[in-house]
N, C-alpha and C. Protein backbone atom coordinates (compact mmCIF):
# COMPACT_ATOMS: atom_id res chain seq x y z
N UNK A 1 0.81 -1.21 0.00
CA UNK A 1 0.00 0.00 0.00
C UNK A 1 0.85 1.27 0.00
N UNK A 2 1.90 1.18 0.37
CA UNK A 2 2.55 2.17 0.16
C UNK A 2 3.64 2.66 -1.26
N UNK A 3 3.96 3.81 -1.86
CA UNK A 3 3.98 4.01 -2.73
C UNK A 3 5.80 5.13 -2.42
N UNK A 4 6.40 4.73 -3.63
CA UNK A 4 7.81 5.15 -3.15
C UNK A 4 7.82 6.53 -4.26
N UNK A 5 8.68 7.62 -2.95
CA UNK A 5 9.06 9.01 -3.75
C UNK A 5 10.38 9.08 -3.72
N UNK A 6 10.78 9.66 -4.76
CA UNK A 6 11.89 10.21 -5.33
C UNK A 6 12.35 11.56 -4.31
N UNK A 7 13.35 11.73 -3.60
CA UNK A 7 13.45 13.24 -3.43
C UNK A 7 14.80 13.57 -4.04
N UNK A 8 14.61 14.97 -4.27
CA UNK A 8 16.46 15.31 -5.11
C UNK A 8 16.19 17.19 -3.96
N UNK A 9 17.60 17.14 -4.07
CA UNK A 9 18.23 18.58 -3.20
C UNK A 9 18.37 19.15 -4.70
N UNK A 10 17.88 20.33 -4.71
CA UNK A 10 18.45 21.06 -5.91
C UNK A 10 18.57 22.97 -5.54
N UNK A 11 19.51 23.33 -6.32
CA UNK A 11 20.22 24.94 -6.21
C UNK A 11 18.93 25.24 -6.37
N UNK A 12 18.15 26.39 -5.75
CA UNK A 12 17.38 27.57 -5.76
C UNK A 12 17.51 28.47 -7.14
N UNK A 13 18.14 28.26 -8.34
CA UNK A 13 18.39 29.30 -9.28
C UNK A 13 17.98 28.68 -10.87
N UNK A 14 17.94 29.40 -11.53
CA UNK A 14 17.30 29.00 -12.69
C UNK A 14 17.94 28.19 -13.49
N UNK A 15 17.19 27.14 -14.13
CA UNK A 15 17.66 25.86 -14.59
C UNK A 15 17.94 24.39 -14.01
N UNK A 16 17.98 24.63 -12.70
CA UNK A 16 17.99 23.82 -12.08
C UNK A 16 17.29 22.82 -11.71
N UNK A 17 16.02 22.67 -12.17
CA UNK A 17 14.81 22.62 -12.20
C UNK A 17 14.43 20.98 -13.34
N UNK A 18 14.84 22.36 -14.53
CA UNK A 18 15.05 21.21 -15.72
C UNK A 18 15.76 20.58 -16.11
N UNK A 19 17.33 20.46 -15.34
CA UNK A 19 18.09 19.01 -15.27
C UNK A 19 17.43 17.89 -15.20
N UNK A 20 16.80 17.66 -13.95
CA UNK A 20 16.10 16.11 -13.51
C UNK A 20 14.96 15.95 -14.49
N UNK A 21 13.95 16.93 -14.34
CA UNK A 21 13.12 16.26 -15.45
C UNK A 21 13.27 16.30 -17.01
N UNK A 22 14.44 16.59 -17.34
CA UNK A 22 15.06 16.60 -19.11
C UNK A 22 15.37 15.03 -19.13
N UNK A 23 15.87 15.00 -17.83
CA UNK A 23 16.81 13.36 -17.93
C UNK A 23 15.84 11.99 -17.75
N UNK A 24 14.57 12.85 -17.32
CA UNK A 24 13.24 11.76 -16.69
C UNK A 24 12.32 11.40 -17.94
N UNK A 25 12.54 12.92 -19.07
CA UNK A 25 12.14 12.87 -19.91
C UNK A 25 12.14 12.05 -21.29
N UNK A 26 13.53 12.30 -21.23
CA UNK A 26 15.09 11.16 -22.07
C UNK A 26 14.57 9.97 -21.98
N UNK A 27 14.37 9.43 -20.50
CA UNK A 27 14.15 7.86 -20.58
C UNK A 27 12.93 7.84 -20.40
N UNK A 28 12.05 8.16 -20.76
CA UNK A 28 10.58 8.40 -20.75
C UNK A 28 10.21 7.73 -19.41
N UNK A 29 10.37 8.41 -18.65
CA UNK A 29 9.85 8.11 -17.22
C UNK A 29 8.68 9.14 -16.67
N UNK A 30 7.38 9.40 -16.53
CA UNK A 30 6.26 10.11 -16.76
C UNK A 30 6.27 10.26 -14.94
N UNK A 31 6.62 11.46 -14.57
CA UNK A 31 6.27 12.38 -13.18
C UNK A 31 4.51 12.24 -13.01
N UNK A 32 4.40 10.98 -12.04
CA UNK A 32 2.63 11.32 -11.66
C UNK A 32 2.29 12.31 -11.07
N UNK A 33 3.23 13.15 -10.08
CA UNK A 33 3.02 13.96 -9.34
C UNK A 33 3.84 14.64 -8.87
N UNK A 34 4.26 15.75 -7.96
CA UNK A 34 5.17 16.40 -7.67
C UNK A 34 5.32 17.51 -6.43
N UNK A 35 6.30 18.05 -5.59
CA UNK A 35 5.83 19.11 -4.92
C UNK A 35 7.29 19.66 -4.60
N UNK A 36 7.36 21.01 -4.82
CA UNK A 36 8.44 21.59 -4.81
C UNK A 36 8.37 22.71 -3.28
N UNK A 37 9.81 22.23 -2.58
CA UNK A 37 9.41 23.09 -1.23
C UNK A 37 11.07 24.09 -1.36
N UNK A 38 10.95 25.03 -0.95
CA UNK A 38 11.99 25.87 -1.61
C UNK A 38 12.61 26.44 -0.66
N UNK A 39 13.72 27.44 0.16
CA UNK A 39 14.36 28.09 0.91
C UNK A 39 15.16 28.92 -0.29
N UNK A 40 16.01 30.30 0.44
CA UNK A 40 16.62 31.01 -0.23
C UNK A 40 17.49 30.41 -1.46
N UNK A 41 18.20 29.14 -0.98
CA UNK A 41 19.76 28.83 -1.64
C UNK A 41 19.00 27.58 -2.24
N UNK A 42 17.94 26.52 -1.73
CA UNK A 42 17.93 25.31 -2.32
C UNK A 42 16.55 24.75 -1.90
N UNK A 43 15.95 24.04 -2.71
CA UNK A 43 15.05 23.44 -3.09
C UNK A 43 14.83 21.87 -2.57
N UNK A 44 13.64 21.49 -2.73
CA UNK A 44 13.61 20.19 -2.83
C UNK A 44 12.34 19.51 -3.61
N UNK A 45 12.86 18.99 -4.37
CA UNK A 45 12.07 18.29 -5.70
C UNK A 45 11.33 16.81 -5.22
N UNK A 46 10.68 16.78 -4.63
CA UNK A 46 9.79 15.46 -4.40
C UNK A 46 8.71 14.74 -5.68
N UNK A 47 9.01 13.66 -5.91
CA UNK A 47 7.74 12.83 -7.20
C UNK A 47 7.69 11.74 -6.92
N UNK A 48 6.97 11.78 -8.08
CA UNK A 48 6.45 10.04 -7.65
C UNK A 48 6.33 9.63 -9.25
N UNK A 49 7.52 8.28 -9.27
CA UNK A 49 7.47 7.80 -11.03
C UNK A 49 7.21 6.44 -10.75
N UNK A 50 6.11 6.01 -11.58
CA UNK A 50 6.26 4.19 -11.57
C UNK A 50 7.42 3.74 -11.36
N UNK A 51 8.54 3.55 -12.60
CA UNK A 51 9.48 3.08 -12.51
C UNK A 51 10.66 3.80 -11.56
N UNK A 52 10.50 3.88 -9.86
CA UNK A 52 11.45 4.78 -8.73
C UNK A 52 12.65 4.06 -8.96
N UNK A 53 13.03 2.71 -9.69
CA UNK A 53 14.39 2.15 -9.28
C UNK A 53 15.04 2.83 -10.15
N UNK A 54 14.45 2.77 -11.22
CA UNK A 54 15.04 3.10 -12.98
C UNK A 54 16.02 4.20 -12.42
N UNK A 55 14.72 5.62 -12.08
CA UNK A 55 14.56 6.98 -12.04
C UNK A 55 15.68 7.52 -11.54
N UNK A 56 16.10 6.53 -9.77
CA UNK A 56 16.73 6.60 -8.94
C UNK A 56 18.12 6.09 -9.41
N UNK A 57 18.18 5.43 -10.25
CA UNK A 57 19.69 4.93 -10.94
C UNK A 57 20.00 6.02 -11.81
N UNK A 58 19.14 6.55 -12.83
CA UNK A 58 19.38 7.21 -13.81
C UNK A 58 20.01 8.89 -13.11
N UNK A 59 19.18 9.17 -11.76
CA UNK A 59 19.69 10.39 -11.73
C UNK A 59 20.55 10.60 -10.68
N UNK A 60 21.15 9.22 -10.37
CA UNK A 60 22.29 9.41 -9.05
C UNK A 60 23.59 9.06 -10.13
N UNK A 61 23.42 8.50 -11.33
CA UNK A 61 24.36 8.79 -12.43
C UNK A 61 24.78 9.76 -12.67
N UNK A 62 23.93 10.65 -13.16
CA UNK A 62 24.09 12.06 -13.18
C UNK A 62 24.52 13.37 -11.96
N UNK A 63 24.39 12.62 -11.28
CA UNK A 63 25.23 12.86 -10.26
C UNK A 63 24.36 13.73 -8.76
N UNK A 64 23.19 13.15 -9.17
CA UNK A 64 21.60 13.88 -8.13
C UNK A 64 22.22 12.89 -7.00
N UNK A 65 21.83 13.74 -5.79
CA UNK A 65 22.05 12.49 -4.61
C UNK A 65 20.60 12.20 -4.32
N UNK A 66 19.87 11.02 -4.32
CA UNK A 66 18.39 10.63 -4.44
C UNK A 66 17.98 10.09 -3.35
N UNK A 67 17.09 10.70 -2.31
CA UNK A 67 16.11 9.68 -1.30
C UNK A 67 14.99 9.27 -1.41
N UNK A 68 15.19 8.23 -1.12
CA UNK A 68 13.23 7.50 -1.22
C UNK A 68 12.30 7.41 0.14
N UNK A 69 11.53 7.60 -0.14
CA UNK A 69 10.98 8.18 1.27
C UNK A 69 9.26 6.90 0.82
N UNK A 70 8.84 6.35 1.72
CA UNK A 70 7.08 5.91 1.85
C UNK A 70 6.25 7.11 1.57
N UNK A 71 5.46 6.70 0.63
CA UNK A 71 4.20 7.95 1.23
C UNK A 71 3.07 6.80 0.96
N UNK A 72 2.12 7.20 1.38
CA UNK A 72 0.86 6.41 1.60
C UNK A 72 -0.59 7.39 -0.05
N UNK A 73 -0.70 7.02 -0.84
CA UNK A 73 -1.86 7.47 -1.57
C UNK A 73 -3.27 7.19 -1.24
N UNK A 74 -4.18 8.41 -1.04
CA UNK A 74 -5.43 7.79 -0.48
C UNK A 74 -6.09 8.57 -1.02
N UNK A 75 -7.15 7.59 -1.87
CA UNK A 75 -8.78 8.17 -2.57
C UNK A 75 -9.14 9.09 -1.52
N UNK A 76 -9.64 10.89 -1.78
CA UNK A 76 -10.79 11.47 -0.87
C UNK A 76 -11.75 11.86 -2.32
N UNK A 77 -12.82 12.15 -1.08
CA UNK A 77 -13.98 12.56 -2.45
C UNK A 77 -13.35 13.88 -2.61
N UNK A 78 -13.73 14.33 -3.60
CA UNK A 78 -13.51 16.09 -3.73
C UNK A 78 -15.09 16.54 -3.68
N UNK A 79 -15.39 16.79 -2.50
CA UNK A 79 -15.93 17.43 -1.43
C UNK A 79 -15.75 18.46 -0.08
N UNK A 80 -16.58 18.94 -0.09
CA UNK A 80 -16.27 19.80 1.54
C UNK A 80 -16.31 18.23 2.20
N UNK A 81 -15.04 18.12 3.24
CA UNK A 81 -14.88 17.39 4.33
C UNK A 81 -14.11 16.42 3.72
N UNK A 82 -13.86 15.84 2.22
CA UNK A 82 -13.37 14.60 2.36
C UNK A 82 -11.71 14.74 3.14
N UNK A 83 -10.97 15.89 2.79
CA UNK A 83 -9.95 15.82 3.85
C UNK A 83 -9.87 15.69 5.02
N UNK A 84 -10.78 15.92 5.45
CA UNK A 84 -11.44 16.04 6.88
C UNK A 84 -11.65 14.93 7.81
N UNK A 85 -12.05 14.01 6.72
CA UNK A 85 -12.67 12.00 6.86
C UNK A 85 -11.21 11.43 7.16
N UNK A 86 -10.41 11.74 6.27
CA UNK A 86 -9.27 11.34 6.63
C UNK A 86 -8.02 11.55 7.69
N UNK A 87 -8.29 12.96 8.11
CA UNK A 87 -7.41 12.95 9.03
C UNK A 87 -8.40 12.90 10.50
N UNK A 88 -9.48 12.59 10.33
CA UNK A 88 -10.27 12.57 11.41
C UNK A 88 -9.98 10.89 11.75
N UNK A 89 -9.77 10.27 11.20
CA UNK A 89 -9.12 9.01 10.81
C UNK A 89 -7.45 8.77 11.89
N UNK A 90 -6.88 9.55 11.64
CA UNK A 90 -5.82 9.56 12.60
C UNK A 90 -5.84 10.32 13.86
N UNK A 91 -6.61 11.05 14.02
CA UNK A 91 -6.90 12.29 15.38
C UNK A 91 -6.10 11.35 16.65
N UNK A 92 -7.01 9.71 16.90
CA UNK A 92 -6.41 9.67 18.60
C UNK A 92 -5.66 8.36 18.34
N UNK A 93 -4.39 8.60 17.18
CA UNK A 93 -3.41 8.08 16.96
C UNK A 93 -2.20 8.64 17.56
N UNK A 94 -0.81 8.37 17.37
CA UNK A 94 0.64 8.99 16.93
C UNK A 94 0.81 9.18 16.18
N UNK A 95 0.10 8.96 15.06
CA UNK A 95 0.63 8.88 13.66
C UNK A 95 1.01 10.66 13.09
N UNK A 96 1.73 11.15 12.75
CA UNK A 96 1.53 12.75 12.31
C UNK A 96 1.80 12.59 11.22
N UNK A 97 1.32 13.65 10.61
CA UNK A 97 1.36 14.21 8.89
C UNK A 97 2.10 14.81 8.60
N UNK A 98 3.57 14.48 8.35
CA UNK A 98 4.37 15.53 7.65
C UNK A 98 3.98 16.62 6.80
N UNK A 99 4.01 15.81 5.55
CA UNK A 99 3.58 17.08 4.43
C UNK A 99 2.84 15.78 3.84
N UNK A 100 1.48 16.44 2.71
CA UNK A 100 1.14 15.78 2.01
C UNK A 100 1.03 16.96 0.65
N UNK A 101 0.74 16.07 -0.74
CA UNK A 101 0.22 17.04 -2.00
C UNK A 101 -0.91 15.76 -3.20
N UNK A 102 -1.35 16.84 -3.52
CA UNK A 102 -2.51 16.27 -4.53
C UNK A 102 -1.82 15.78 -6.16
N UNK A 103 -2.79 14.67 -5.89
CA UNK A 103 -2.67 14.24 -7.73
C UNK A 103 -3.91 14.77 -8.04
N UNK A 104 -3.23 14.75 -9.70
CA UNK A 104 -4.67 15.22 -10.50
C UNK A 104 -5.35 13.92 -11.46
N UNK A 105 -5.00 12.36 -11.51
CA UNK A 105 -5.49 11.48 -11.84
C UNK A 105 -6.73 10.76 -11.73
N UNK A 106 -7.43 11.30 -10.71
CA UNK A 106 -9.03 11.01 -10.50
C UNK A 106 -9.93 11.90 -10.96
N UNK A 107 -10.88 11.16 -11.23
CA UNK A 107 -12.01 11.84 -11.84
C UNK A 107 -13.49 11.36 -11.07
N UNK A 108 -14.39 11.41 -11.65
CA UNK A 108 -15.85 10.97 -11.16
C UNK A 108 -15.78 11.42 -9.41
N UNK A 109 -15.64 12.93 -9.29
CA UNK A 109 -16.17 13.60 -7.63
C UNK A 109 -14.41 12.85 -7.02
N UNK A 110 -13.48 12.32 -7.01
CA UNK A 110 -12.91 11.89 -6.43
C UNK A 110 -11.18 12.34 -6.67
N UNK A 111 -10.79 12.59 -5.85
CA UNK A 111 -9.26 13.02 -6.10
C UNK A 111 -8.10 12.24 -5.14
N UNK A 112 -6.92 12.44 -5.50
CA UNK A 112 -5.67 11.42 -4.42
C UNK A 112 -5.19 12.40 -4.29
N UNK A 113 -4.60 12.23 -2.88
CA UNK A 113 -3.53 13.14 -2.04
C UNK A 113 -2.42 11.74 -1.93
N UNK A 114 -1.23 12.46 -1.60
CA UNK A 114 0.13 11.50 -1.61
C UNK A 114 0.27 11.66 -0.06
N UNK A 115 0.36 11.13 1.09
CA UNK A 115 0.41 11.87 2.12
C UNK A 115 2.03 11.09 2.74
N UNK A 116 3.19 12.19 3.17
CA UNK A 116 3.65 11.65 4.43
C UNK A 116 3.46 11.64 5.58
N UNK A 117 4.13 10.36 5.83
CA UNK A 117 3.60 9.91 7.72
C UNK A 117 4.89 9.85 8.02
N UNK A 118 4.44 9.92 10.00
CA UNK A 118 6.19 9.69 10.25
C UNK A 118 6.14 8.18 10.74
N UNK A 119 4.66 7.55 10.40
CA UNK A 119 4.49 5.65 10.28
C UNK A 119 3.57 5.86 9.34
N UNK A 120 4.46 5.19 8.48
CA UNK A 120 2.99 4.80 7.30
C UNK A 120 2.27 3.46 7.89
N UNK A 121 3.31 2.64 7.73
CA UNK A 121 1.87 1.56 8.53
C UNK A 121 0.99 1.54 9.25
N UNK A 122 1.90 2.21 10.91
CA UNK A 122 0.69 2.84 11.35
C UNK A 122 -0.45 3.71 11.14
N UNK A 123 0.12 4.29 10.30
CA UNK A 123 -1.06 4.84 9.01
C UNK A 123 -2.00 4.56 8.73
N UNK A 124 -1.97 3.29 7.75
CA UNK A 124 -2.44 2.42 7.44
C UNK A 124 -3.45 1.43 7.67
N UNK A 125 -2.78 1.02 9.37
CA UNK A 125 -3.50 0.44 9.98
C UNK A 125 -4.93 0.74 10.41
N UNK A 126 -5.10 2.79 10.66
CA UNK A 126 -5.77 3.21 11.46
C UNK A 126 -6.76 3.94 10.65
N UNK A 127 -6.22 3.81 9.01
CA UNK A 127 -6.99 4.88 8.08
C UNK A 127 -8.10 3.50 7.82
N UNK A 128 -7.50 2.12 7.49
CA UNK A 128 -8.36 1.02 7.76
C UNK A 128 -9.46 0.66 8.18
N UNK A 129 -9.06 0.67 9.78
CA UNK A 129 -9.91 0.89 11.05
C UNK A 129 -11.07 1.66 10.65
N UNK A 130 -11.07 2.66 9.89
CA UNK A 130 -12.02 3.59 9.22
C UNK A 130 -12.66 3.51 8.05
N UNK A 131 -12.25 2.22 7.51
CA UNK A 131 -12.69 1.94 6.47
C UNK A 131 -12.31 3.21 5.14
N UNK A 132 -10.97 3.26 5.51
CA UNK A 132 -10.43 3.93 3.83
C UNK A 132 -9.16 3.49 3.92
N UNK A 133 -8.97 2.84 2.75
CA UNK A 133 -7.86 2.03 1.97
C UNK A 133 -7.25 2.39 1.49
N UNK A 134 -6.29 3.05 1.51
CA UNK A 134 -4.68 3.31 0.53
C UNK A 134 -5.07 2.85 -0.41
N UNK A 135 -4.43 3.86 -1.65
CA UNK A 135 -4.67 3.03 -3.25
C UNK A 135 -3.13 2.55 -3.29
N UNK A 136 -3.20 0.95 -3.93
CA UNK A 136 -2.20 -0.08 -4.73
C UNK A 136 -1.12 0.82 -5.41
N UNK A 137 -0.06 0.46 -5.53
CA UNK A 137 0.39 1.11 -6.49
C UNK A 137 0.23 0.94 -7.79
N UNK A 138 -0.07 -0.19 -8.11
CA UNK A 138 -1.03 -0.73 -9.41
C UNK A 138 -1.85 -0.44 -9.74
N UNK A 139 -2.89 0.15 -8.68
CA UNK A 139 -4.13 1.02 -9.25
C UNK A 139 -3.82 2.17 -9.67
N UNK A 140 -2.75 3.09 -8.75
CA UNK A 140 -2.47 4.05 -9.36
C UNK A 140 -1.86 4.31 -10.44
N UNK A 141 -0.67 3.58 -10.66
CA UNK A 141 0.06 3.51 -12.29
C UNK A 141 -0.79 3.01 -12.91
N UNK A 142 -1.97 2.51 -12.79
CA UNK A 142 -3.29 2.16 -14.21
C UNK A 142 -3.71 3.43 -13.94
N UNK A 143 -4.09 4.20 -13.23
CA UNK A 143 -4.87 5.30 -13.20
C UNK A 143 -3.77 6.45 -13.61
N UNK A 144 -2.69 6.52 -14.16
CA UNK A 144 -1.88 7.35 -15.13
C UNK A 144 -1.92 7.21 -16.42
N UNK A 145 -2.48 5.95 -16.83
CA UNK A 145 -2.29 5.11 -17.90
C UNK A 145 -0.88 4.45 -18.07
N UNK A 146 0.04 3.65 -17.21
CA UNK A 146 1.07 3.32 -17.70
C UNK A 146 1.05 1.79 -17.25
């Protein structure tokens, strides 16, 4: 149930940007998603590619230093509250929410958020308990078309 991200450190200045995804591009490796968190001097490029081993070989070649981090993907409706269902879901856990960001691959009222935990399983376990299921990573790379 859990789903592996790419992170890369990158310079704060222009161009820097379009190194990694020129090279993601090259080997046709398709970015499902993405979230860029920034400071004065440097950046950080977080995604999510089907193929993370490929991605992760191809751009520590090039000389990216690459971490993979869990994140957990979970169907909400796109509704008032469906974020709401879900973290109401973890309230009288440990579990905390780092950072999470949205895909745009659902359709029919329904959207995915990528979420980090500082336990995904425990995550997991408790979003369960609630009856909402992490999406497969198989469902989701069908739901990119790849």
């Amino acid at each position: 149930m859990k789903v592996k991200q790419l992170s890369l450190f990158l310079e704060n200045k222009p161009g820097a940007l379009s190194r990694p995804a020129v090279l993601l591009a090259k080997a046709k490796l398709n970015i499902l998603t993405l979230s860029i968190a920034d400071t004065q001097r440097f950046g950080i490029l977080r995604f999510i590619v089907s193929e993370w081993e490929k991605a992760k070989a191809l751009l520590e070649r090039a000389g990216f230093v690459v971490n993979v981090t869990d994140m957990v993907a979970i169907e909400v409706a796109d509704e008032p509250g469906g974020l709401a269902r879900v973290l109401e879901a973890l309230e009288k856990t440990p579990v905390n929410v780092e950072y999470m960001y949205g895909f745009t691959l659902r359709g029919e009222g329904k959207g995915l958020l990528a979420f980090r935990f500082n336990d995904p399983d425990g995550a997991i376990e408790a979003l369960r308990k609630k009856g909402i299921n992490p999406v497969r990573s198989v469902e989701l790379f069908k739901g990119a078309g790849q």
